[in-house]
N, C-alpha and C. Protein backbone atom coordinates (compact mmCIF):
# COMPACT_ATOMS: atom_id res chain seq x y z
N UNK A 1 91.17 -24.21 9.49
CA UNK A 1 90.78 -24.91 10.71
C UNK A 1 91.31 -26.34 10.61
N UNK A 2 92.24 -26.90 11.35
CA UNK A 2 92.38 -28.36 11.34
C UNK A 2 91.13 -29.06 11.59
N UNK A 3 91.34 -30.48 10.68
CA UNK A 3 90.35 -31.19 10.90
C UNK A 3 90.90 -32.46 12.08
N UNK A 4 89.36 -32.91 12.45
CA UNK A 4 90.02 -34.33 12.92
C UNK A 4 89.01 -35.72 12.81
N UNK A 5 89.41 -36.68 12.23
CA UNK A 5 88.89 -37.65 11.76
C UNK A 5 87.96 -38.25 13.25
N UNK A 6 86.79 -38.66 12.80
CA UNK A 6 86.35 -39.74 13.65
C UNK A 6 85.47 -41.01 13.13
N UNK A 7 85.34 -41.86 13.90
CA UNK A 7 84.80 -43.56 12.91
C UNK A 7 83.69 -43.85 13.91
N UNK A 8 82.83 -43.76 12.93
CA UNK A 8 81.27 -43.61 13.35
C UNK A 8 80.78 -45.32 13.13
N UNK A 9 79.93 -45.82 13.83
CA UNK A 9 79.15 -47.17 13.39
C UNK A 9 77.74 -47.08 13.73
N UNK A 10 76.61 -47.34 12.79
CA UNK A 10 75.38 -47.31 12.48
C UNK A 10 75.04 -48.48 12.15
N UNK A 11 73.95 -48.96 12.63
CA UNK A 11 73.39 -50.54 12.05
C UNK A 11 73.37 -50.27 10.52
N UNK A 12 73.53 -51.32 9.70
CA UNK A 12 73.59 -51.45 8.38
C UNK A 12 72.05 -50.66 7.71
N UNK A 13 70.78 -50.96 8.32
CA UNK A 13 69.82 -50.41 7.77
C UNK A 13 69.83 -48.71 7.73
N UNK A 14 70.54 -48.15 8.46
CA UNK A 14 70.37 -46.94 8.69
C UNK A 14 71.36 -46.65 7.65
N UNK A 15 72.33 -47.01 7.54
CA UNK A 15 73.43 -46.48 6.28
C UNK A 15 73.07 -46.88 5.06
N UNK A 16 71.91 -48.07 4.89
CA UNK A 16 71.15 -48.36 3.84
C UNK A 16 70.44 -47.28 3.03
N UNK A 17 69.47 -47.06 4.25
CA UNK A 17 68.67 -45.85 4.19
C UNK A 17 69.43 -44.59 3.83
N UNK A 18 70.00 -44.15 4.44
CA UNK A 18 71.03 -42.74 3.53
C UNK A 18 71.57 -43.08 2.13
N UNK A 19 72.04 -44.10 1.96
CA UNK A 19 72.54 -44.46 0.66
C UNK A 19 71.73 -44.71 0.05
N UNK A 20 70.06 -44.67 0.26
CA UNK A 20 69.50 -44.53 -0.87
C UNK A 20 68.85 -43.13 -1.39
N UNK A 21 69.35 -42.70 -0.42
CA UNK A 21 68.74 -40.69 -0.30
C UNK A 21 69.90 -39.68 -0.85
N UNK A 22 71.22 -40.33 0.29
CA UNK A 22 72.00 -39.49 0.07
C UNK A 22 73.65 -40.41 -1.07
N UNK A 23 74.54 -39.63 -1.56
CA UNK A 23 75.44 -40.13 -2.52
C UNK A 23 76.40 -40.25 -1.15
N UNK A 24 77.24 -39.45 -0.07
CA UNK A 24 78.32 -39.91 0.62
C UNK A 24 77.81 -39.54 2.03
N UNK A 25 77.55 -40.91 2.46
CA UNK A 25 76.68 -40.83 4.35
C UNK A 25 77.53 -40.12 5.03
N UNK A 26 79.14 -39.65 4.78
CA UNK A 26 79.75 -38.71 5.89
C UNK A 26 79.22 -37.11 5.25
N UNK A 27 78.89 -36.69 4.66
CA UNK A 27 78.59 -35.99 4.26
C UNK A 27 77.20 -35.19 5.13
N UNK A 28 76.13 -36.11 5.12
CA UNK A 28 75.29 -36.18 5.12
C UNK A 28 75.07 -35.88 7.01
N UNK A 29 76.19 -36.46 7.07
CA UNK A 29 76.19 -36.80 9.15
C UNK A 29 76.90 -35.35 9.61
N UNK A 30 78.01 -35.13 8.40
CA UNK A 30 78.59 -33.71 8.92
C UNK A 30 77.43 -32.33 8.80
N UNK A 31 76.55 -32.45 7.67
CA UNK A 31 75.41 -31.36 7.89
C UNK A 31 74.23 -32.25 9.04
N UNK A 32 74.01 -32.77 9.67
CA UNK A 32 73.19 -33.14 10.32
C UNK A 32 73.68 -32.43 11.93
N UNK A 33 75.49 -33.02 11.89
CA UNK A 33 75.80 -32.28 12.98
C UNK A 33 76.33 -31.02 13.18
N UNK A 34 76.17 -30.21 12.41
CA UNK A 34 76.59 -28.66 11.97
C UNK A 34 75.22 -27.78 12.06
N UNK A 35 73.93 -27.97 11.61
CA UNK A 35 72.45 -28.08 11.95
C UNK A 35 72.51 -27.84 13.47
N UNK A 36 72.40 -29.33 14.34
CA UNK A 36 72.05 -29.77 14.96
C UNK A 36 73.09 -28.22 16.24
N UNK A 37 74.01 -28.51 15.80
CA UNK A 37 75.08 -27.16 16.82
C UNK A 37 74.49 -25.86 16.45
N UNK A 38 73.98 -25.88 15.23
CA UNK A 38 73.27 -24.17 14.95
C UNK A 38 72.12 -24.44 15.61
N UNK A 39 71.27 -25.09 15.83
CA UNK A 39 70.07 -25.05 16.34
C UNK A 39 70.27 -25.10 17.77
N UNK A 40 71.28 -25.51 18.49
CA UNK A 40 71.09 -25.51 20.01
C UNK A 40 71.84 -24.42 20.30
N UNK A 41 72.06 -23.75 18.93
CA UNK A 41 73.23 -22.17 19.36
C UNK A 41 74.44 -22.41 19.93
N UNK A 42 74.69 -23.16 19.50
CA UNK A 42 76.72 -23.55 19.86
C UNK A 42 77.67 -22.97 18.86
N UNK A 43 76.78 -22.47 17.98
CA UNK A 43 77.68 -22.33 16.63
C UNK A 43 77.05 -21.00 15.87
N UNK A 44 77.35 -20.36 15.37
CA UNK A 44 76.73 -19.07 14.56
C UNK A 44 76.40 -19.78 12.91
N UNK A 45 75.59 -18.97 12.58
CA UNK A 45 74.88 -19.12 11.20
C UNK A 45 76.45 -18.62 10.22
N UNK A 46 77.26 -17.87 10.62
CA UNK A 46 78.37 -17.64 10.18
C UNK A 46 79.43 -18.80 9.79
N UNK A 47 79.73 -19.42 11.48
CA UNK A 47 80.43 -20.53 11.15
C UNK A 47 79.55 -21.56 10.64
N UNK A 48 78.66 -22.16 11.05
CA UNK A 48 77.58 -22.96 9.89
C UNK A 48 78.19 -22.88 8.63
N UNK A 49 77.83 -21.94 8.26
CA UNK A 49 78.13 -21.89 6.58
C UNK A 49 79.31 -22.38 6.60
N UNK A 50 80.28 -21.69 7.03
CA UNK A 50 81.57 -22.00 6.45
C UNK A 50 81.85 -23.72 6.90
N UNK A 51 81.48 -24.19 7.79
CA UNK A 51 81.42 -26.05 7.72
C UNK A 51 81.02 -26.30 7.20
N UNK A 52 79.97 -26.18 6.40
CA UNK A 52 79.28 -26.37 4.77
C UNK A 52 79.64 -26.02 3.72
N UNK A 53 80.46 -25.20 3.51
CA UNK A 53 81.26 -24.50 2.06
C UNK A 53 79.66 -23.83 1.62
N UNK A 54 79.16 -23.10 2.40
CA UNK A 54 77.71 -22.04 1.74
C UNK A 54 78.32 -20.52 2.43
N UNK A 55 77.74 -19.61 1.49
CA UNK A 55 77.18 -18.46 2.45
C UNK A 55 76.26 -18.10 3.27
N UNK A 56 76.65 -17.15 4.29
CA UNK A 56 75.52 -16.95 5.43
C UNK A 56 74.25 -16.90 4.90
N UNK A 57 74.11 -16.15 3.78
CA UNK A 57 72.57 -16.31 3.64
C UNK A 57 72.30 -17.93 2.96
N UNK A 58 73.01 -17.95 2.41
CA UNK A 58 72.36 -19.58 1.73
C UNK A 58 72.26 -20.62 2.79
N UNK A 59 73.32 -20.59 3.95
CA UNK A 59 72.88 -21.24 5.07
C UNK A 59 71.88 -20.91 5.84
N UNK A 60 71.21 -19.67 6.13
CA UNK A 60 70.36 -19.32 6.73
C UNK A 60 69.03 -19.81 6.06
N UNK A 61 68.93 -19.74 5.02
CA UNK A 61 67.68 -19.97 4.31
C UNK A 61 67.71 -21.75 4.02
N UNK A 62 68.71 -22.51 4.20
CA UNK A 62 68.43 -23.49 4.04
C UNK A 62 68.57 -23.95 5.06
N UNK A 63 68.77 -23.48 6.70
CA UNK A 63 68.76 -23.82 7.57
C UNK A 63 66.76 -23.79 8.01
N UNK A 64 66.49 -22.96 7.34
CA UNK A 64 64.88 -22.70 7.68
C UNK A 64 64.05 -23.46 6.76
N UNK A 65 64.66 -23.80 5.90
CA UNK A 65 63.44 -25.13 5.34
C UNK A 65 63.64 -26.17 5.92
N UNK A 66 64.93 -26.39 6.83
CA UNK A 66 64.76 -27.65 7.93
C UNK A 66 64.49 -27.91 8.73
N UNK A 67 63.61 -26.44 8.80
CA UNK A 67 63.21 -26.21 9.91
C UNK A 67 63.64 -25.23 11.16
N UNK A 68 64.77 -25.06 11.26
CA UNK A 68 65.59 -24.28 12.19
C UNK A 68 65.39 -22.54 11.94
N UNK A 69 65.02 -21.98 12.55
CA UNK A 69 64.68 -20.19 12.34
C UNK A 69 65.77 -19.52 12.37
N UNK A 70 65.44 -18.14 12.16
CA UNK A 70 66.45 -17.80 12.03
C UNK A 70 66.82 -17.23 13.12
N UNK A 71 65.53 -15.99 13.30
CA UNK A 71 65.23 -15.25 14.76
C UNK A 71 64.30 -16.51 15.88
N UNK A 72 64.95 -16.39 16.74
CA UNK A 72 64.30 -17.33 17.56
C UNK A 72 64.17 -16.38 18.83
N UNK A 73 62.90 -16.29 19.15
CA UNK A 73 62.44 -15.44 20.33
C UNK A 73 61.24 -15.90 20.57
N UNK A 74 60.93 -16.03 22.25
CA UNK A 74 59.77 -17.01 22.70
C UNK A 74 58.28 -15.68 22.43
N UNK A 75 57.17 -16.88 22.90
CA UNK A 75 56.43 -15.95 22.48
C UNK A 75 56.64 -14.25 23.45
N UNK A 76 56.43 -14.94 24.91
CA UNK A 76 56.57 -13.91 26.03
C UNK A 76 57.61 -12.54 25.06
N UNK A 77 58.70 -13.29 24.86
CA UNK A 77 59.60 -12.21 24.26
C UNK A 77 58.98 -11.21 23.36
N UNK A 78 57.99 -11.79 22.34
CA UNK A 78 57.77 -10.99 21.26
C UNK A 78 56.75 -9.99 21.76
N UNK A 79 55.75 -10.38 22.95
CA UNK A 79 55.01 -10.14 23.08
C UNK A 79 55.79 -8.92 23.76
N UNK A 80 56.82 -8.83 24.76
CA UNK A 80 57.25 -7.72 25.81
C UNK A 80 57.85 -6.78 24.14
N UNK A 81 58.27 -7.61 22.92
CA UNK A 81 58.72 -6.60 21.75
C UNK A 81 57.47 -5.45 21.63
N UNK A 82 56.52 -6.32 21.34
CA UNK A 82 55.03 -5.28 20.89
C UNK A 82 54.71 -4.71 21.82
N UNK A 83 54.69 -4.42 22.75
CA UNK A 83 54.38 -3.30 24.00
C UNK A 83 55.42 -2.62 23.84
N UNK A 84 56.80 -3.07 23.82
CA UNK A 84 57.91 -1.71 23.68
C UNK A 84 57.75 -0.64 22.79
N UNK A 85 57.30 -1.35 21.35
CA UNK A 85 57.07 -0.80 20.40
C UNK A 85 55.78 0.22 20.46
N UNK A 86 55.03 -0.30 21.16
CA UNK A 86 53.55 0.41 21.35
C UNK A 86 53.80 1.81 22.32
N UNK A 87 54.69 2.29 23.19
CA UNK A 87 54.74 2.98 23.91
C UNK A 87 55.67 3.87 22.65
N UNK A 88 55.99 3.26 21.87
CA UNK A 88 57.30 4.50 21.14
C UNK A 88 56.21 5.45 20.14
């Protein structure tokens, strides 16, 4: 996949703050925005990984301690699941 560079600017405290959490703040901004596209579903848990150098499952599972699910279905949904299921 070609890449393409872009030049980001953050007030100094905020790049403070990562640099004391994280070792390289582009790093840190490229999984924030690779996340951020899996969670609004722009992107598959497939490609995820591979913008991360992980596998699907290691992205999946570390996509869910950040919170992000895996199966995402509203309640209504689950609920029309358990009646489908109930008639079978």
């Amino acid at each position: 996949m070609p890449l393409k560079k872009i030049e980001l600017s953050f007030p100094s405290e905020v790049l403070e703050m990562l640099a004391t959490t994280y070792q390289d703040n582009a790093d840190v901004i490229k999984e924030a925005a690779v996340l951020e596209l899996y969670r609004e579903g722009k992107i598959s848990s497939g490609k995820a990984a591979e913008m991360l150098g992980m596998d699907r499952f290691e992205f999946i599972k570390y996509a869910g301690k950040k919170g992000i699910p895996f199966i995402r279905i509203t309640p209504e949904e689950l609920e029309e699941e358990v009646r489908l299921l109930e008639k079978i």
